[in-house]
N, C-alpha and C. Protein backbone atom coordinates (compact mmCIF):
# COMPACT_ATOMS: atom_id res chain seq x y z
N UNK A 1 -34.53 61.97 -52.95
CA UNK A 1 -35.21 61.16 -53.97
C UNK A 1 -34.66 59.74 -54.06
N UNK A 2 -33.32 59.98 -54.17
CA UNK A 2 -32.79 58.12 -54.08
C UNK A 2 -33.45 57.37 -52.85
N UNK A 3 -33.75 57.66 -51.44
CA UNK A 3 -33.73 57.09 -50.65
C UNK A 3 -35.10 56.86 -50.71
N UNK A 4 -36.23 57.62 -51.01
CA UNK A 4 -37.47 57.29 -51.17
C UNK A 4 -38.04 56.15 -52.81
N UNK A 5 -36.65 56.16 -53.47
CA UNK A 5 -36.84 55.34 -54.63
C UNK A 5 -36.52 54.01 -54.02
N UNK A 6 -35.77 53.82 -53.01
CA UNK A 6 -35.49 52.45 -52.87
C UNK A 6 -35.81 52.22 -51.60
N UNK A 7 -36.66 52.42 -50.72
CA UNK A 7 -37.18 52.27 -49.32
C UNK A 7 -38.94 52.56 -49.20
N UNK A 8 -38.88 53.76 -50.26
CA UNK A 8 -40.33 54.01 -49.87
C UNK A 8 -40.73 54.66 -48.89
N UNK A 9 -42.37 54.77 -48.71
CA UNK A 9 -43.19 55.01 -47.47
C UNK A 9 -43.49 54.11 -46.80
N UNK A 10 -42.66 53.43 -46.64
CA UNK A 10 -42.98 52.05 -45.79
C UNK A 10 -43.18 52.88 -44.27
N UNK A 11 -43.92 51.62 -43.83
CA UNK A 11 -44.54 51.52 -42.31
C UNK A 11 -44.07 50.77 -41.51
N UNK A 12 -43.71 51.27 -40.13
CA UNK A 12 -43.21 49.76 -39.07
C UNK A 12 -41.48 50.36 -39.16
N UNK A 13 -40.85 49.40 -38.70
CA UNK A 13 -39.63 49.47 -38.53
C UNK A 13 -38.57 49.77 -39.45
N UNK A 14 -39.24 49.15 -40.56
CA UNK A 14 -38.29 49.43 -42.06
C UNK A 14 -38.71 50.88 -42.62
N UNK A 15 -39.19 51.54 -41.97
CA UNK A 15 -39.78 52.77 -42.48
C UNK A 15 -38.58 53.43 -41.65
N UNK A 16 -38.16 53.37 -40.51
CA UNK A 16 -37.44 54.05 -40.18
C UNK A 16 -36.24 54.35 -40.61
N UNK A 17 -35.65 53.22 -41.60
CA UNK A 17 -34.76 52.96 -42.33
C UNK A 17 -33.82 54.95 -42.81
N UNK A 18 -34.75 55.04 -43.33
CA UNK A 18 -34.88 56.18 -44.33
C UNK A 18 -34.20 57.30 -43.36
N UNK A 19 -34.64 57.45 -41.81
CA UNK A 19 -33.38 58.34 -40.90
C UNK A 19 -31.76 57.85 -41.04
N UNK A 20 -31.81 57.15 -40.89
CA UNK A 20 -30.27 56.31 -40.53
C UNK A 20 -29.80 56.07 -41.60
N UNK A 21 -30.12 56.00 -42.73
CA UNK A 21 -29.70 56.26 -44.39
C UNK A 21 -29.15 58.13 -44.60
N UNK A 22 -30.60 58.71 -44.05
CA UNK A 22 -30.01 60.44 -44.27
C UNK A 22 -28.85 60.79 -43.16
N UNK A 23 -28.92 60.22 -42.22
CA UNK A 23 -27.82 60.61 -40.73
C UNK A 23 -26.27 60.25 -41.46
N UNK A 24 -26.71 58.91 -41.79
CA UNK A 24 -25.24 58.51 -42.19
C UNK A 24 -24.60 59.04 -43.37
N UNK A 25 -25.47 59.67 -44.70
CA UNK A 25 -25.03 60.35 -45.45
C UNK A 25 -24.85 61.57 -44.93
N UNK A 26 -25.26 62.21 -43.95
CA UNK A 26 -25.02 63.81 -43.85
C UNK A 26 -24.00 63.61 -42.87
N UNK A 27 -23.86 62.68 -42.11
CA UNK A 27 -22.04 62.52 -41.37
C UNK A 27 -20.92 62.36 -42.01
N UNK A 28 -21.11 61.05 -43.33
CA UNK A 28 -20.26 61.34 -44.40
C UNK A 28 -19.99 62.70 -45.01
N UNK A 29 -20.74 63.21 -45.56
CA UNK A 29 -20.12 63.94 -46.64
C UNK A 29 -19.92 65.44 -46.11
N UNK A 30 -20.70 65.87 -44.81
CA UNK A 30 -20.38 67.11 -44.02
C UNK A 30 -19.20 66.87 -43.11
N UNK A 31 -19.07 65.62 -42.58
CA UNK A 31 -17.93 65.63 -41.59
C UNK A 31 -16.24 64.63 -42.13
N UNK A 32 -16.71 63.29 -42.30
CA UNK A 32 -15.53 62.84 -42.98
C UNK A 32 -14.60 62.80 -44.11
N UNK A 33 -15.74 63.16 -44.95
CA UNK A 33 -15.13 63.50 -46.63
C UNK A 33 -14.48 64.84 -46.30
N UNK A 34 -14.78 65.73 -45.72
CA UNK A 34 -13.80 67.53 -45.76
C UNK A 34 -12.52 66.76 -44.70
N UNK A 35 -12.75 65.99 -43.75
CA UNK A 35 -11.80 65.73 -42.91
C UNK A 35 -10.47 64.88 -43.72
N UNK A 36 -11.03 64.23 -44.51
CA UNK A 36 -9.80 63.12 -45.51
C UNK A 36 -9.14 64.25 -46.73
N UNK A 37 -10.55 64.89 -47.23
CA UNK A 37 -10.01 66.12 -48.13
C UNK A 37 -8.27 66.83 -47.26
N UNK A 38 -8.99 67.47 -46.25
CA UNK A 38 -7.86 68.47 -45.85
C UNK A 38 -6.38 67.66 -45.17
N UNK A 39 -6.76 66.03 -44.67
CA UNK A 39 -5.48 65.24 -44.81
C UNK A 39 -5.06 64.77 -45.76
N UNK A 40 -5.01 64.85 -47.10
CA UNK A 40 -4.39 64.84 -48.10
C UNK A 40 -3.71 65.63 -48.67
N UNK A 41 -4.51 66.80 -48.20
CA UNK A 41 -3.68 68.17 -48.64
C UNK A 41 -2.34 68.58 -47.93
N UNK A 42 -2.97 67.95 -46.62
CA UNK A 42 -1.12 68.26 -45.49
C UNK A 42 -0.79 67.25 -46.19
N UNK A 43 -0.85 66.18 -46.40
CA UNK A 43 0.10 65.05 -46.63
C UNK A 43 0.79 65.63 -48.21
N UNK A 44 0.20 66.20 -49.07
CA UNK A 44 0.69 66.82 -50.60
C UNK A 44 1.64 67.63 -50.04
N UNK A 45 1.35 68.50 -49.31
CA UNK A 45 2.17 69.69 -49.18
C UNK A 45 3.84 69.23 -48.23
N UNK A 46 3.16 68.11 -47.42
CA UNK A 46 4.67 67.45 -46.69
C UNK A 46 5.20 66.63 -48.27
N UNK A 47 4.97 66.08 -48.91
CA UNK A 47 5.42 65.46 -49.42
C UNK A 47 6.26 66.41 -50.85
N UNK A 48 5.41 67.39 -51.25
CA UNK A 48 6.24 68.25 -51.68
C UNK A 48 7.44 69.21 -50.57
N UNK A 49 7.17 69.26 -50.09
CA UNK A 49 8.28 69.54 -48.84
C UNK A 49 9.31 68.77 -49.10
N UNK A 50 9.69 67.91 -48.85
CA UNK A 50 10.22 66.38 -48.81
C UNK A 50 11.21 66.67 -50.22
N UNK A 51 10.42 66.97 -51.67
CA UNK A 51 11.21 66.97 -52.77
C UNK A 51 11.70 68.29 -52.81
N UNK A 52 11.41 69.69 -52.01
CA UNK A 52 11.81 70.48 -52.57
C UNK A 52 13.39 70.29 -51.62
N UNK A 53 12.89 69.56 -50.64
CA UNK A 53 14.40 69.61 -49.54
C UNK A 53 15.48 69.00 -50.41
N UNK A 54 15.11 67.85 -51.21
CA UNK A 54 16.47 67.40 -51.99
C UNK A 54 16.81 67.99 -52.84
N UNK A 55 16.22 68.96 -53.76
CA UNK A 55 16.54 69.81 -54.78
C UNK A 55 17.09 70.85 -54.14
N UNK A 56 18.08 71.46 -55.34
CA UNK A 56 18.56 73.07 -54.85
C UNK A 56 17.61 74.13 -55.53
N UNK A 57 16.71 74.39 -55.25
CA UNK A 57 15.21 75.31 -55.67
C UNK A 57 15.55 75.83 -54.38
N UNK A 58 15.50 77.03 -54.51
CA UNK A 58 15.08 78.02 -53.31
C UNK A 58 13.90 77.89 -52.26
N UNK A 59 14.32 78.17 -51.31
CA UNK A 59 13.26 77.07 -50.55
C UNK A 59 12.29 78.44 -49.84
N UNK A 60 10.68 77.87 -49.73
CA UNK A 60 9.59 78.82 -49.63
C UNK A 60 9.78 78.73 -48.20
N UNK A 61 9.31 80.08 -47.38
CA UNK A 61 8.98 80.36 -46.04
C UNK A 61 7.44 79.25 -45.62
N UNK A 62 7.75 79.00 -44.45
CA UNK A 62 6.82 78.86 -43.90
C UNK A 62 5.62 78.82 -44.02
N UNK A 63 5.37 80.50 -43.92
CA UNK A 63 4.56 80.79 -43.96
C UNK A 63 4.10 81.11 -45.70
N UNK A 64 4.79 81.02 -46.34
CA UNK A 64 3.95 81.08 -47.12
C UNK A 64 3.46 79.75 -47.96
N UNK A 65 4.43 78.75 -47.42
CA UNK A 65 4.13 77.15 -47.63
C UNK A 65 2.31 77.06 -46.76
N UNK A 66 2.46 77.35 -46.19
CA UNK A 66 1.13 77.39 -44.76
C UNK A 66 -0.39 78.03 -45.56
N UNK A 67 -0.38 79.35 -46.22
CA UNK A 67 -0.91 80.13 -47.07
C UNK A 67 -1.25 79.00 -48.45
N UNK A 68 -0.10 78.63 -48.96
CA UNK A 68 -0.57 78.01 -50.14
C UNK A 68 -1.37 76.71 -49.81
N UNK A 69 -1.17 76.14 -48.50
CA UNK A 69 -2.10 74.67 -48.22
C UNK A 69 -3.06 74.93 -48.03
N UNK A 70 -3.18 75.86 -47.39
CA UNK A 70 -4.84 76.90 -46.78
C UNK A 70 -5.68 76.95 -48.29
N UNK A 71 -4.55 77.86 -49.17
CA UNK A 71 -5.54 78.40 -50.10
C UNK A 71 -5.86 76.99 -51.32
N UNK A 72 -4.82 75.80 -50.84
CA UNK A 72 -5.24 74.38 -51.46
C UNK A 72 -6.59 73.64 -51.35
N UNK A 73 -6.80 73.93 -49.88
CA UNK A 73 -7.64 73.56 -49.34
C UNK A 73 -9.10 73.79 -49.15
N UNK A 74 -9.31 75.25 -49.14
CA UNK A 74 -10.06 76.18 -49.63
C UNK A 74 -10.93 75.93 -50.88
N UNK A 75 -9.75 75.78 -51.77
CA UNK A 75 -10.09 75.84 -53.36
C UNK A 75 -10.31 74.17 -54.20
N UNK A 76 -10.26 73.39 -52.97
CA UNK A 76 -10.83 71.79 -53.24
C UNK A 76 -12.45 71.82 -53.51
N UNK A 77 -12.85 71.19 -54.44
CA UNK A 77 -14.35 71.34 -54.69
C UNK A 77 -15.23 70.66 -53.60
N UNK A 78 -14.89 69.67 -53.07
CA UNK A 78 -15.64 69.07 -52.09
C UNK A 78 -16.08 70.14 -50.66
N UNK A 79 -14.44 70.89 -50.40
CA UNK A 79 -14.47 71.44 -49.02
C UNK A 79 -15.17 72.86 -49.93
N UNK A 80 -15.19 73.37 -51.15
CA UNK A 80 -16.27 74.64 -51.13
C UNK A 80 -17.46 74.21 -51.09
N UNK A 81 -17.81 72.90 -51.79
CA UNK A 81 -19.20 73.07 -51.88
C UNK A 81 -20.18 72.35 -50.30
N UNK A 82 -19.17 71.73 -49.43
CA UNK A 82 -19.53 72.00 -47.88
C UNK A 82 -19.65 73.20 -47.57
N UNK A 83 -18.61 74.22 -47.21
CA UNK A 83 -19.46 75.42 -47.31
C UNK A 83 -19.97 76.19 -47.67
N UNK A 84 -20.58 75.91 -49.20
CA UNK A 84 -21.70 76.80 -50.05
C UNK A 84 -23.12 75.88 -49.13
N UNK A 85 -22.72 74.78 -49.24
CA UNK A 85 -23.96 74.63 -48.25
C UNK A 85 -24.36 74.85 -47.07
N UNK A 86 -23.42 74.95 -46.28
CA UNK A 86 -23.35 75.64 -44.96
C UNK A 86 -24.07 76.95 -44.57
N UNK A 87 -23.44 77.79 -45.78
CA UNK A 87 -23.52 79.04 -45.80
C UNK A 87 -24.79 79.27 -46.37
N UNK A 88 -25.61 78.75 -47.84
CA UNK A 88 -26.57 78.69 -48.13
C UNK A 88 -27.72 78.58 -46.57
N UNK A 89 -27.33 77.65 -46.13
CA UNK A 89 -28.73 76.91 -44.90
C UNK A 89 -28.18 78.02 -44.08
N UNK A 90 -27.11 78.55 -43.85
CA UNK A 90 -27.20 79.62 -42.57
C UNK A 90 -27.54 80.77 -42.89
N UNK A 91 -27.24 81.51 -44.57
CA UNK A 91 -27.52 83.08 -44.32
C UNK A 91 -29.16 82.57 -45.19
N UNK A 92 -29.68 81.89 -46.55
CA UNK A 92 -30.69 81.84 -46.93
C UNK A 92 -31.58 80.47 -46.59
N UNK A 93 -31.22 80.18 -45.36
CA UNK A 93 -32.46 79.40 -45.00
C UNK A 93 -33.54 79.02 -44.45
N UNK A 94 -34.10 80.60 -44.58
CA UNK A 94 -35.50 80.57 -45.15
C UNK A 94 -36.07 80.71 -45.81
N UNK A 95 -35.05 80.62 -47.00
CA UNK A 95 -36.04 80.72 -48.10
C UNK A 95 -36.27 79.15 -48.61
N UNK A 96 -35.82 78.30 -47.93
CA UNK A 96 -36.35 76.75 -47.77
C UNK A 96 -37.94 76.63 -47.90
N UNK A 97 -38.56 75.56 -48.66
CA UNK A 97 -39.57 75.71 -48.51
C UNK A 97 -40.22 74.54 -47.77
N UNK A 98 -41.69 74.27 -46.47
CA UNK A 98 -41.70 73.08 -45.94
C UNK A 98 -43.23 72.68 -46.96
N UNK A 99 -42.73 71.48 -47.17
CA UNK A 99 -43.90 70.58 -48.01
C UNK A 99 -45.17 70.11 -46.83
N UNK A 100 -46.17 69.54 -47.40
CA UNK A 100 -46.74 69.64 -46.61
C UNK A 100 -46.81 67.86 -45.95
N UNK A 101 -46.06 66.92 -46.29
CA UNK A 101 -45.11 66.01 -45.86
C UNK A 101 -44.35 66.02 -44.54
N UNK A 102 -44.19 67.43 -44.44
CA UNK A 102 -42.97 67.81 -43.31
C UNK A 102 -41.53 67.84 -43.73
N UNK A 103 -41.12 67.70 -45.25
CA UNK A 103 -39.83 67.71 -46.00
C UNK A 103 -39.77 69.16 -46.32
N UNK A 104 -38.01 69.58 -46.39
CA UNK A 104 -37.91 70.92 -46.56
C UNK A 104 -37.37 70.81 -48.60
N UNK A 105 -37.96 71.78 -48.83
CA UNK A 105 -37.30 72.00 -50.14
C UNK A 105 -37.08 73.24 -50.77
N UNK A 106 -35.89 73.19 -51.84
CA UNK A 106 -35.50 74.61 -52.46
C UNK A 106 -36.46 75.27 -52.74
N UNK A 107 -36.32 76.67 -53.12
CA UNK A 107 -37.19 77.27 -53.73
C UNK A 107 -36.56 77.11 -55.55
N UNK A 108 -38.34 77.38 -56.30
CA UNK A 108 -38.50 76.67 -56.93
C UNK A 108 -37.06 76.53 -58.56
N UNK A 109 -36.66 77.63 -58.74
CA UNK A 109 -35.66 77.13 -59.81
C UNK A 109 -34.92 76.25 -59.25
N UNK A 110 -34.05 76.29 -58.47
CA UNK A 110 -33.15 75.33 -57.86
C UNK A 110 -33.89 74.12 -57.49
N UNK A 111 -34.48 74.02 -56.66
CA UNK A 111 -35.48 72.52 -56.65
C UNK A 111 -35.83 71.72 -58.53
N UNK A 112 -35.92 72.56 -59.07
CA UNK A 112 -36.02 72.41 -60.86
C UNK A 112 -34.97 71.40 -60.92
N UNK A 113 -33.86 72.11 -60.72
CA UNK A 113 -32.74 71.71 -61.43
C UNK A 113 -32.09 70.56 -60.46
N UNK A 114 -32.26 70.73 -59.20
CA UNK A 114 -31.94 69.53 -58.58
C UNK A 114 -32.35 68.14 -59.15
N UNK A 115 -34.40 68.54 -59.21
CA UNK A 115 -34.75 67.49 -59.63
C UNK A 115 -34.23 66.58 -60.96
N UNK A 116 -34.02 67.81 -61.78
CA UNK A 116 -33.44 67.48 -63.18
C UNK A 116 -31.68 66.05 -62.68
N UNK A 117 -31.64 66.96 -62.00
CA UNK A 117 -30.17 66.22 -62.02
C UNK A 117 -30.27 64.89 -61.35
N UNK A 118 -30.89 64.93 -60.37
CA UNK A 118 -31.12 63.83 -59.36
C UNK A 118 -32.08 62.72 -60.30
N UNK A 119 -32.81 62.78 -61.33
CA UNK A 119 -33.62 62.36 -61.68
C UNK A 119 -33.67 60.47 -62.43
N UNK A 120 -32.33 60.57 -62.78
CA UNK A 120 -31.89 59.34 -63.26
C UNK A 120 -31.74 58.25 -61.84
N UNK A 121 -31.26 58.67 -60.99
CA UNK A 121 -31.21 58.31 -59.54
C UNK A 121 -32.61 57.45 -58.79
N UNK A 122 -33.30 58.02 -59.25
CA UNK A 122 -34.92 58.08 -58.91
C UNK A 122 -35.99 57.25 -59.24
């Protein structure tokens, strides 16, 4: 909806606009945003490393230092809701619906509420 609020159905060259707007958002936020997510998380976990080495705190295994970055990482909202979408488009996506545009969309509660949300955007 944002991209058709500010581009349109334009025709000709500037119409094409509207691919290379969706490409570059779905490279962002599927590929680089989880990639910076999960280097921050090694970098937290070295850096708590780092303070627990100068303190006399009993110091965690490995592996279970390894376990807790995993399950850090995991439990970051950005990297679940990459794969709620992942997982959504791979086990229920067909229940996608195609417009007759050639655009795919939710089925209909969720399309509701998207719209609802997206709507100020628009």
């Amino acid at each position: 909806p944002g991209v058709d609020a500010l581009y349109g159905n334009k025709e000709g060259p500037s119409g094409q606009m509207e691919v290379y707007i969706a490409g570059n958002s779905l490279i962002s936020s599927m590929l680089f945003t989880p990639i910076i997510m999960v280097l921050f998380q090694v970098g937290d976990s070295l850096k708590k490393q780092e303070q627990e080495q100068g303190s006399e705190m009993q110091q965690e295994s490995t592996v279970s230092k390894g376990i807790h970055m995993v399950n850090d990482i995991l439990l970051n909202p950005v990297i679940l809701m990459t794969l709620a979408g992942l997982a959504f488009k791979g086990v229920l996506g067909f229940t996608l619906l195609l417009l007759p545009d050639g655009k795919l969309d939710f089925p209909h509660p969720l399309s509701n509420i998207i719209k609802l949300e997206c709507s100020p955007f628009a």
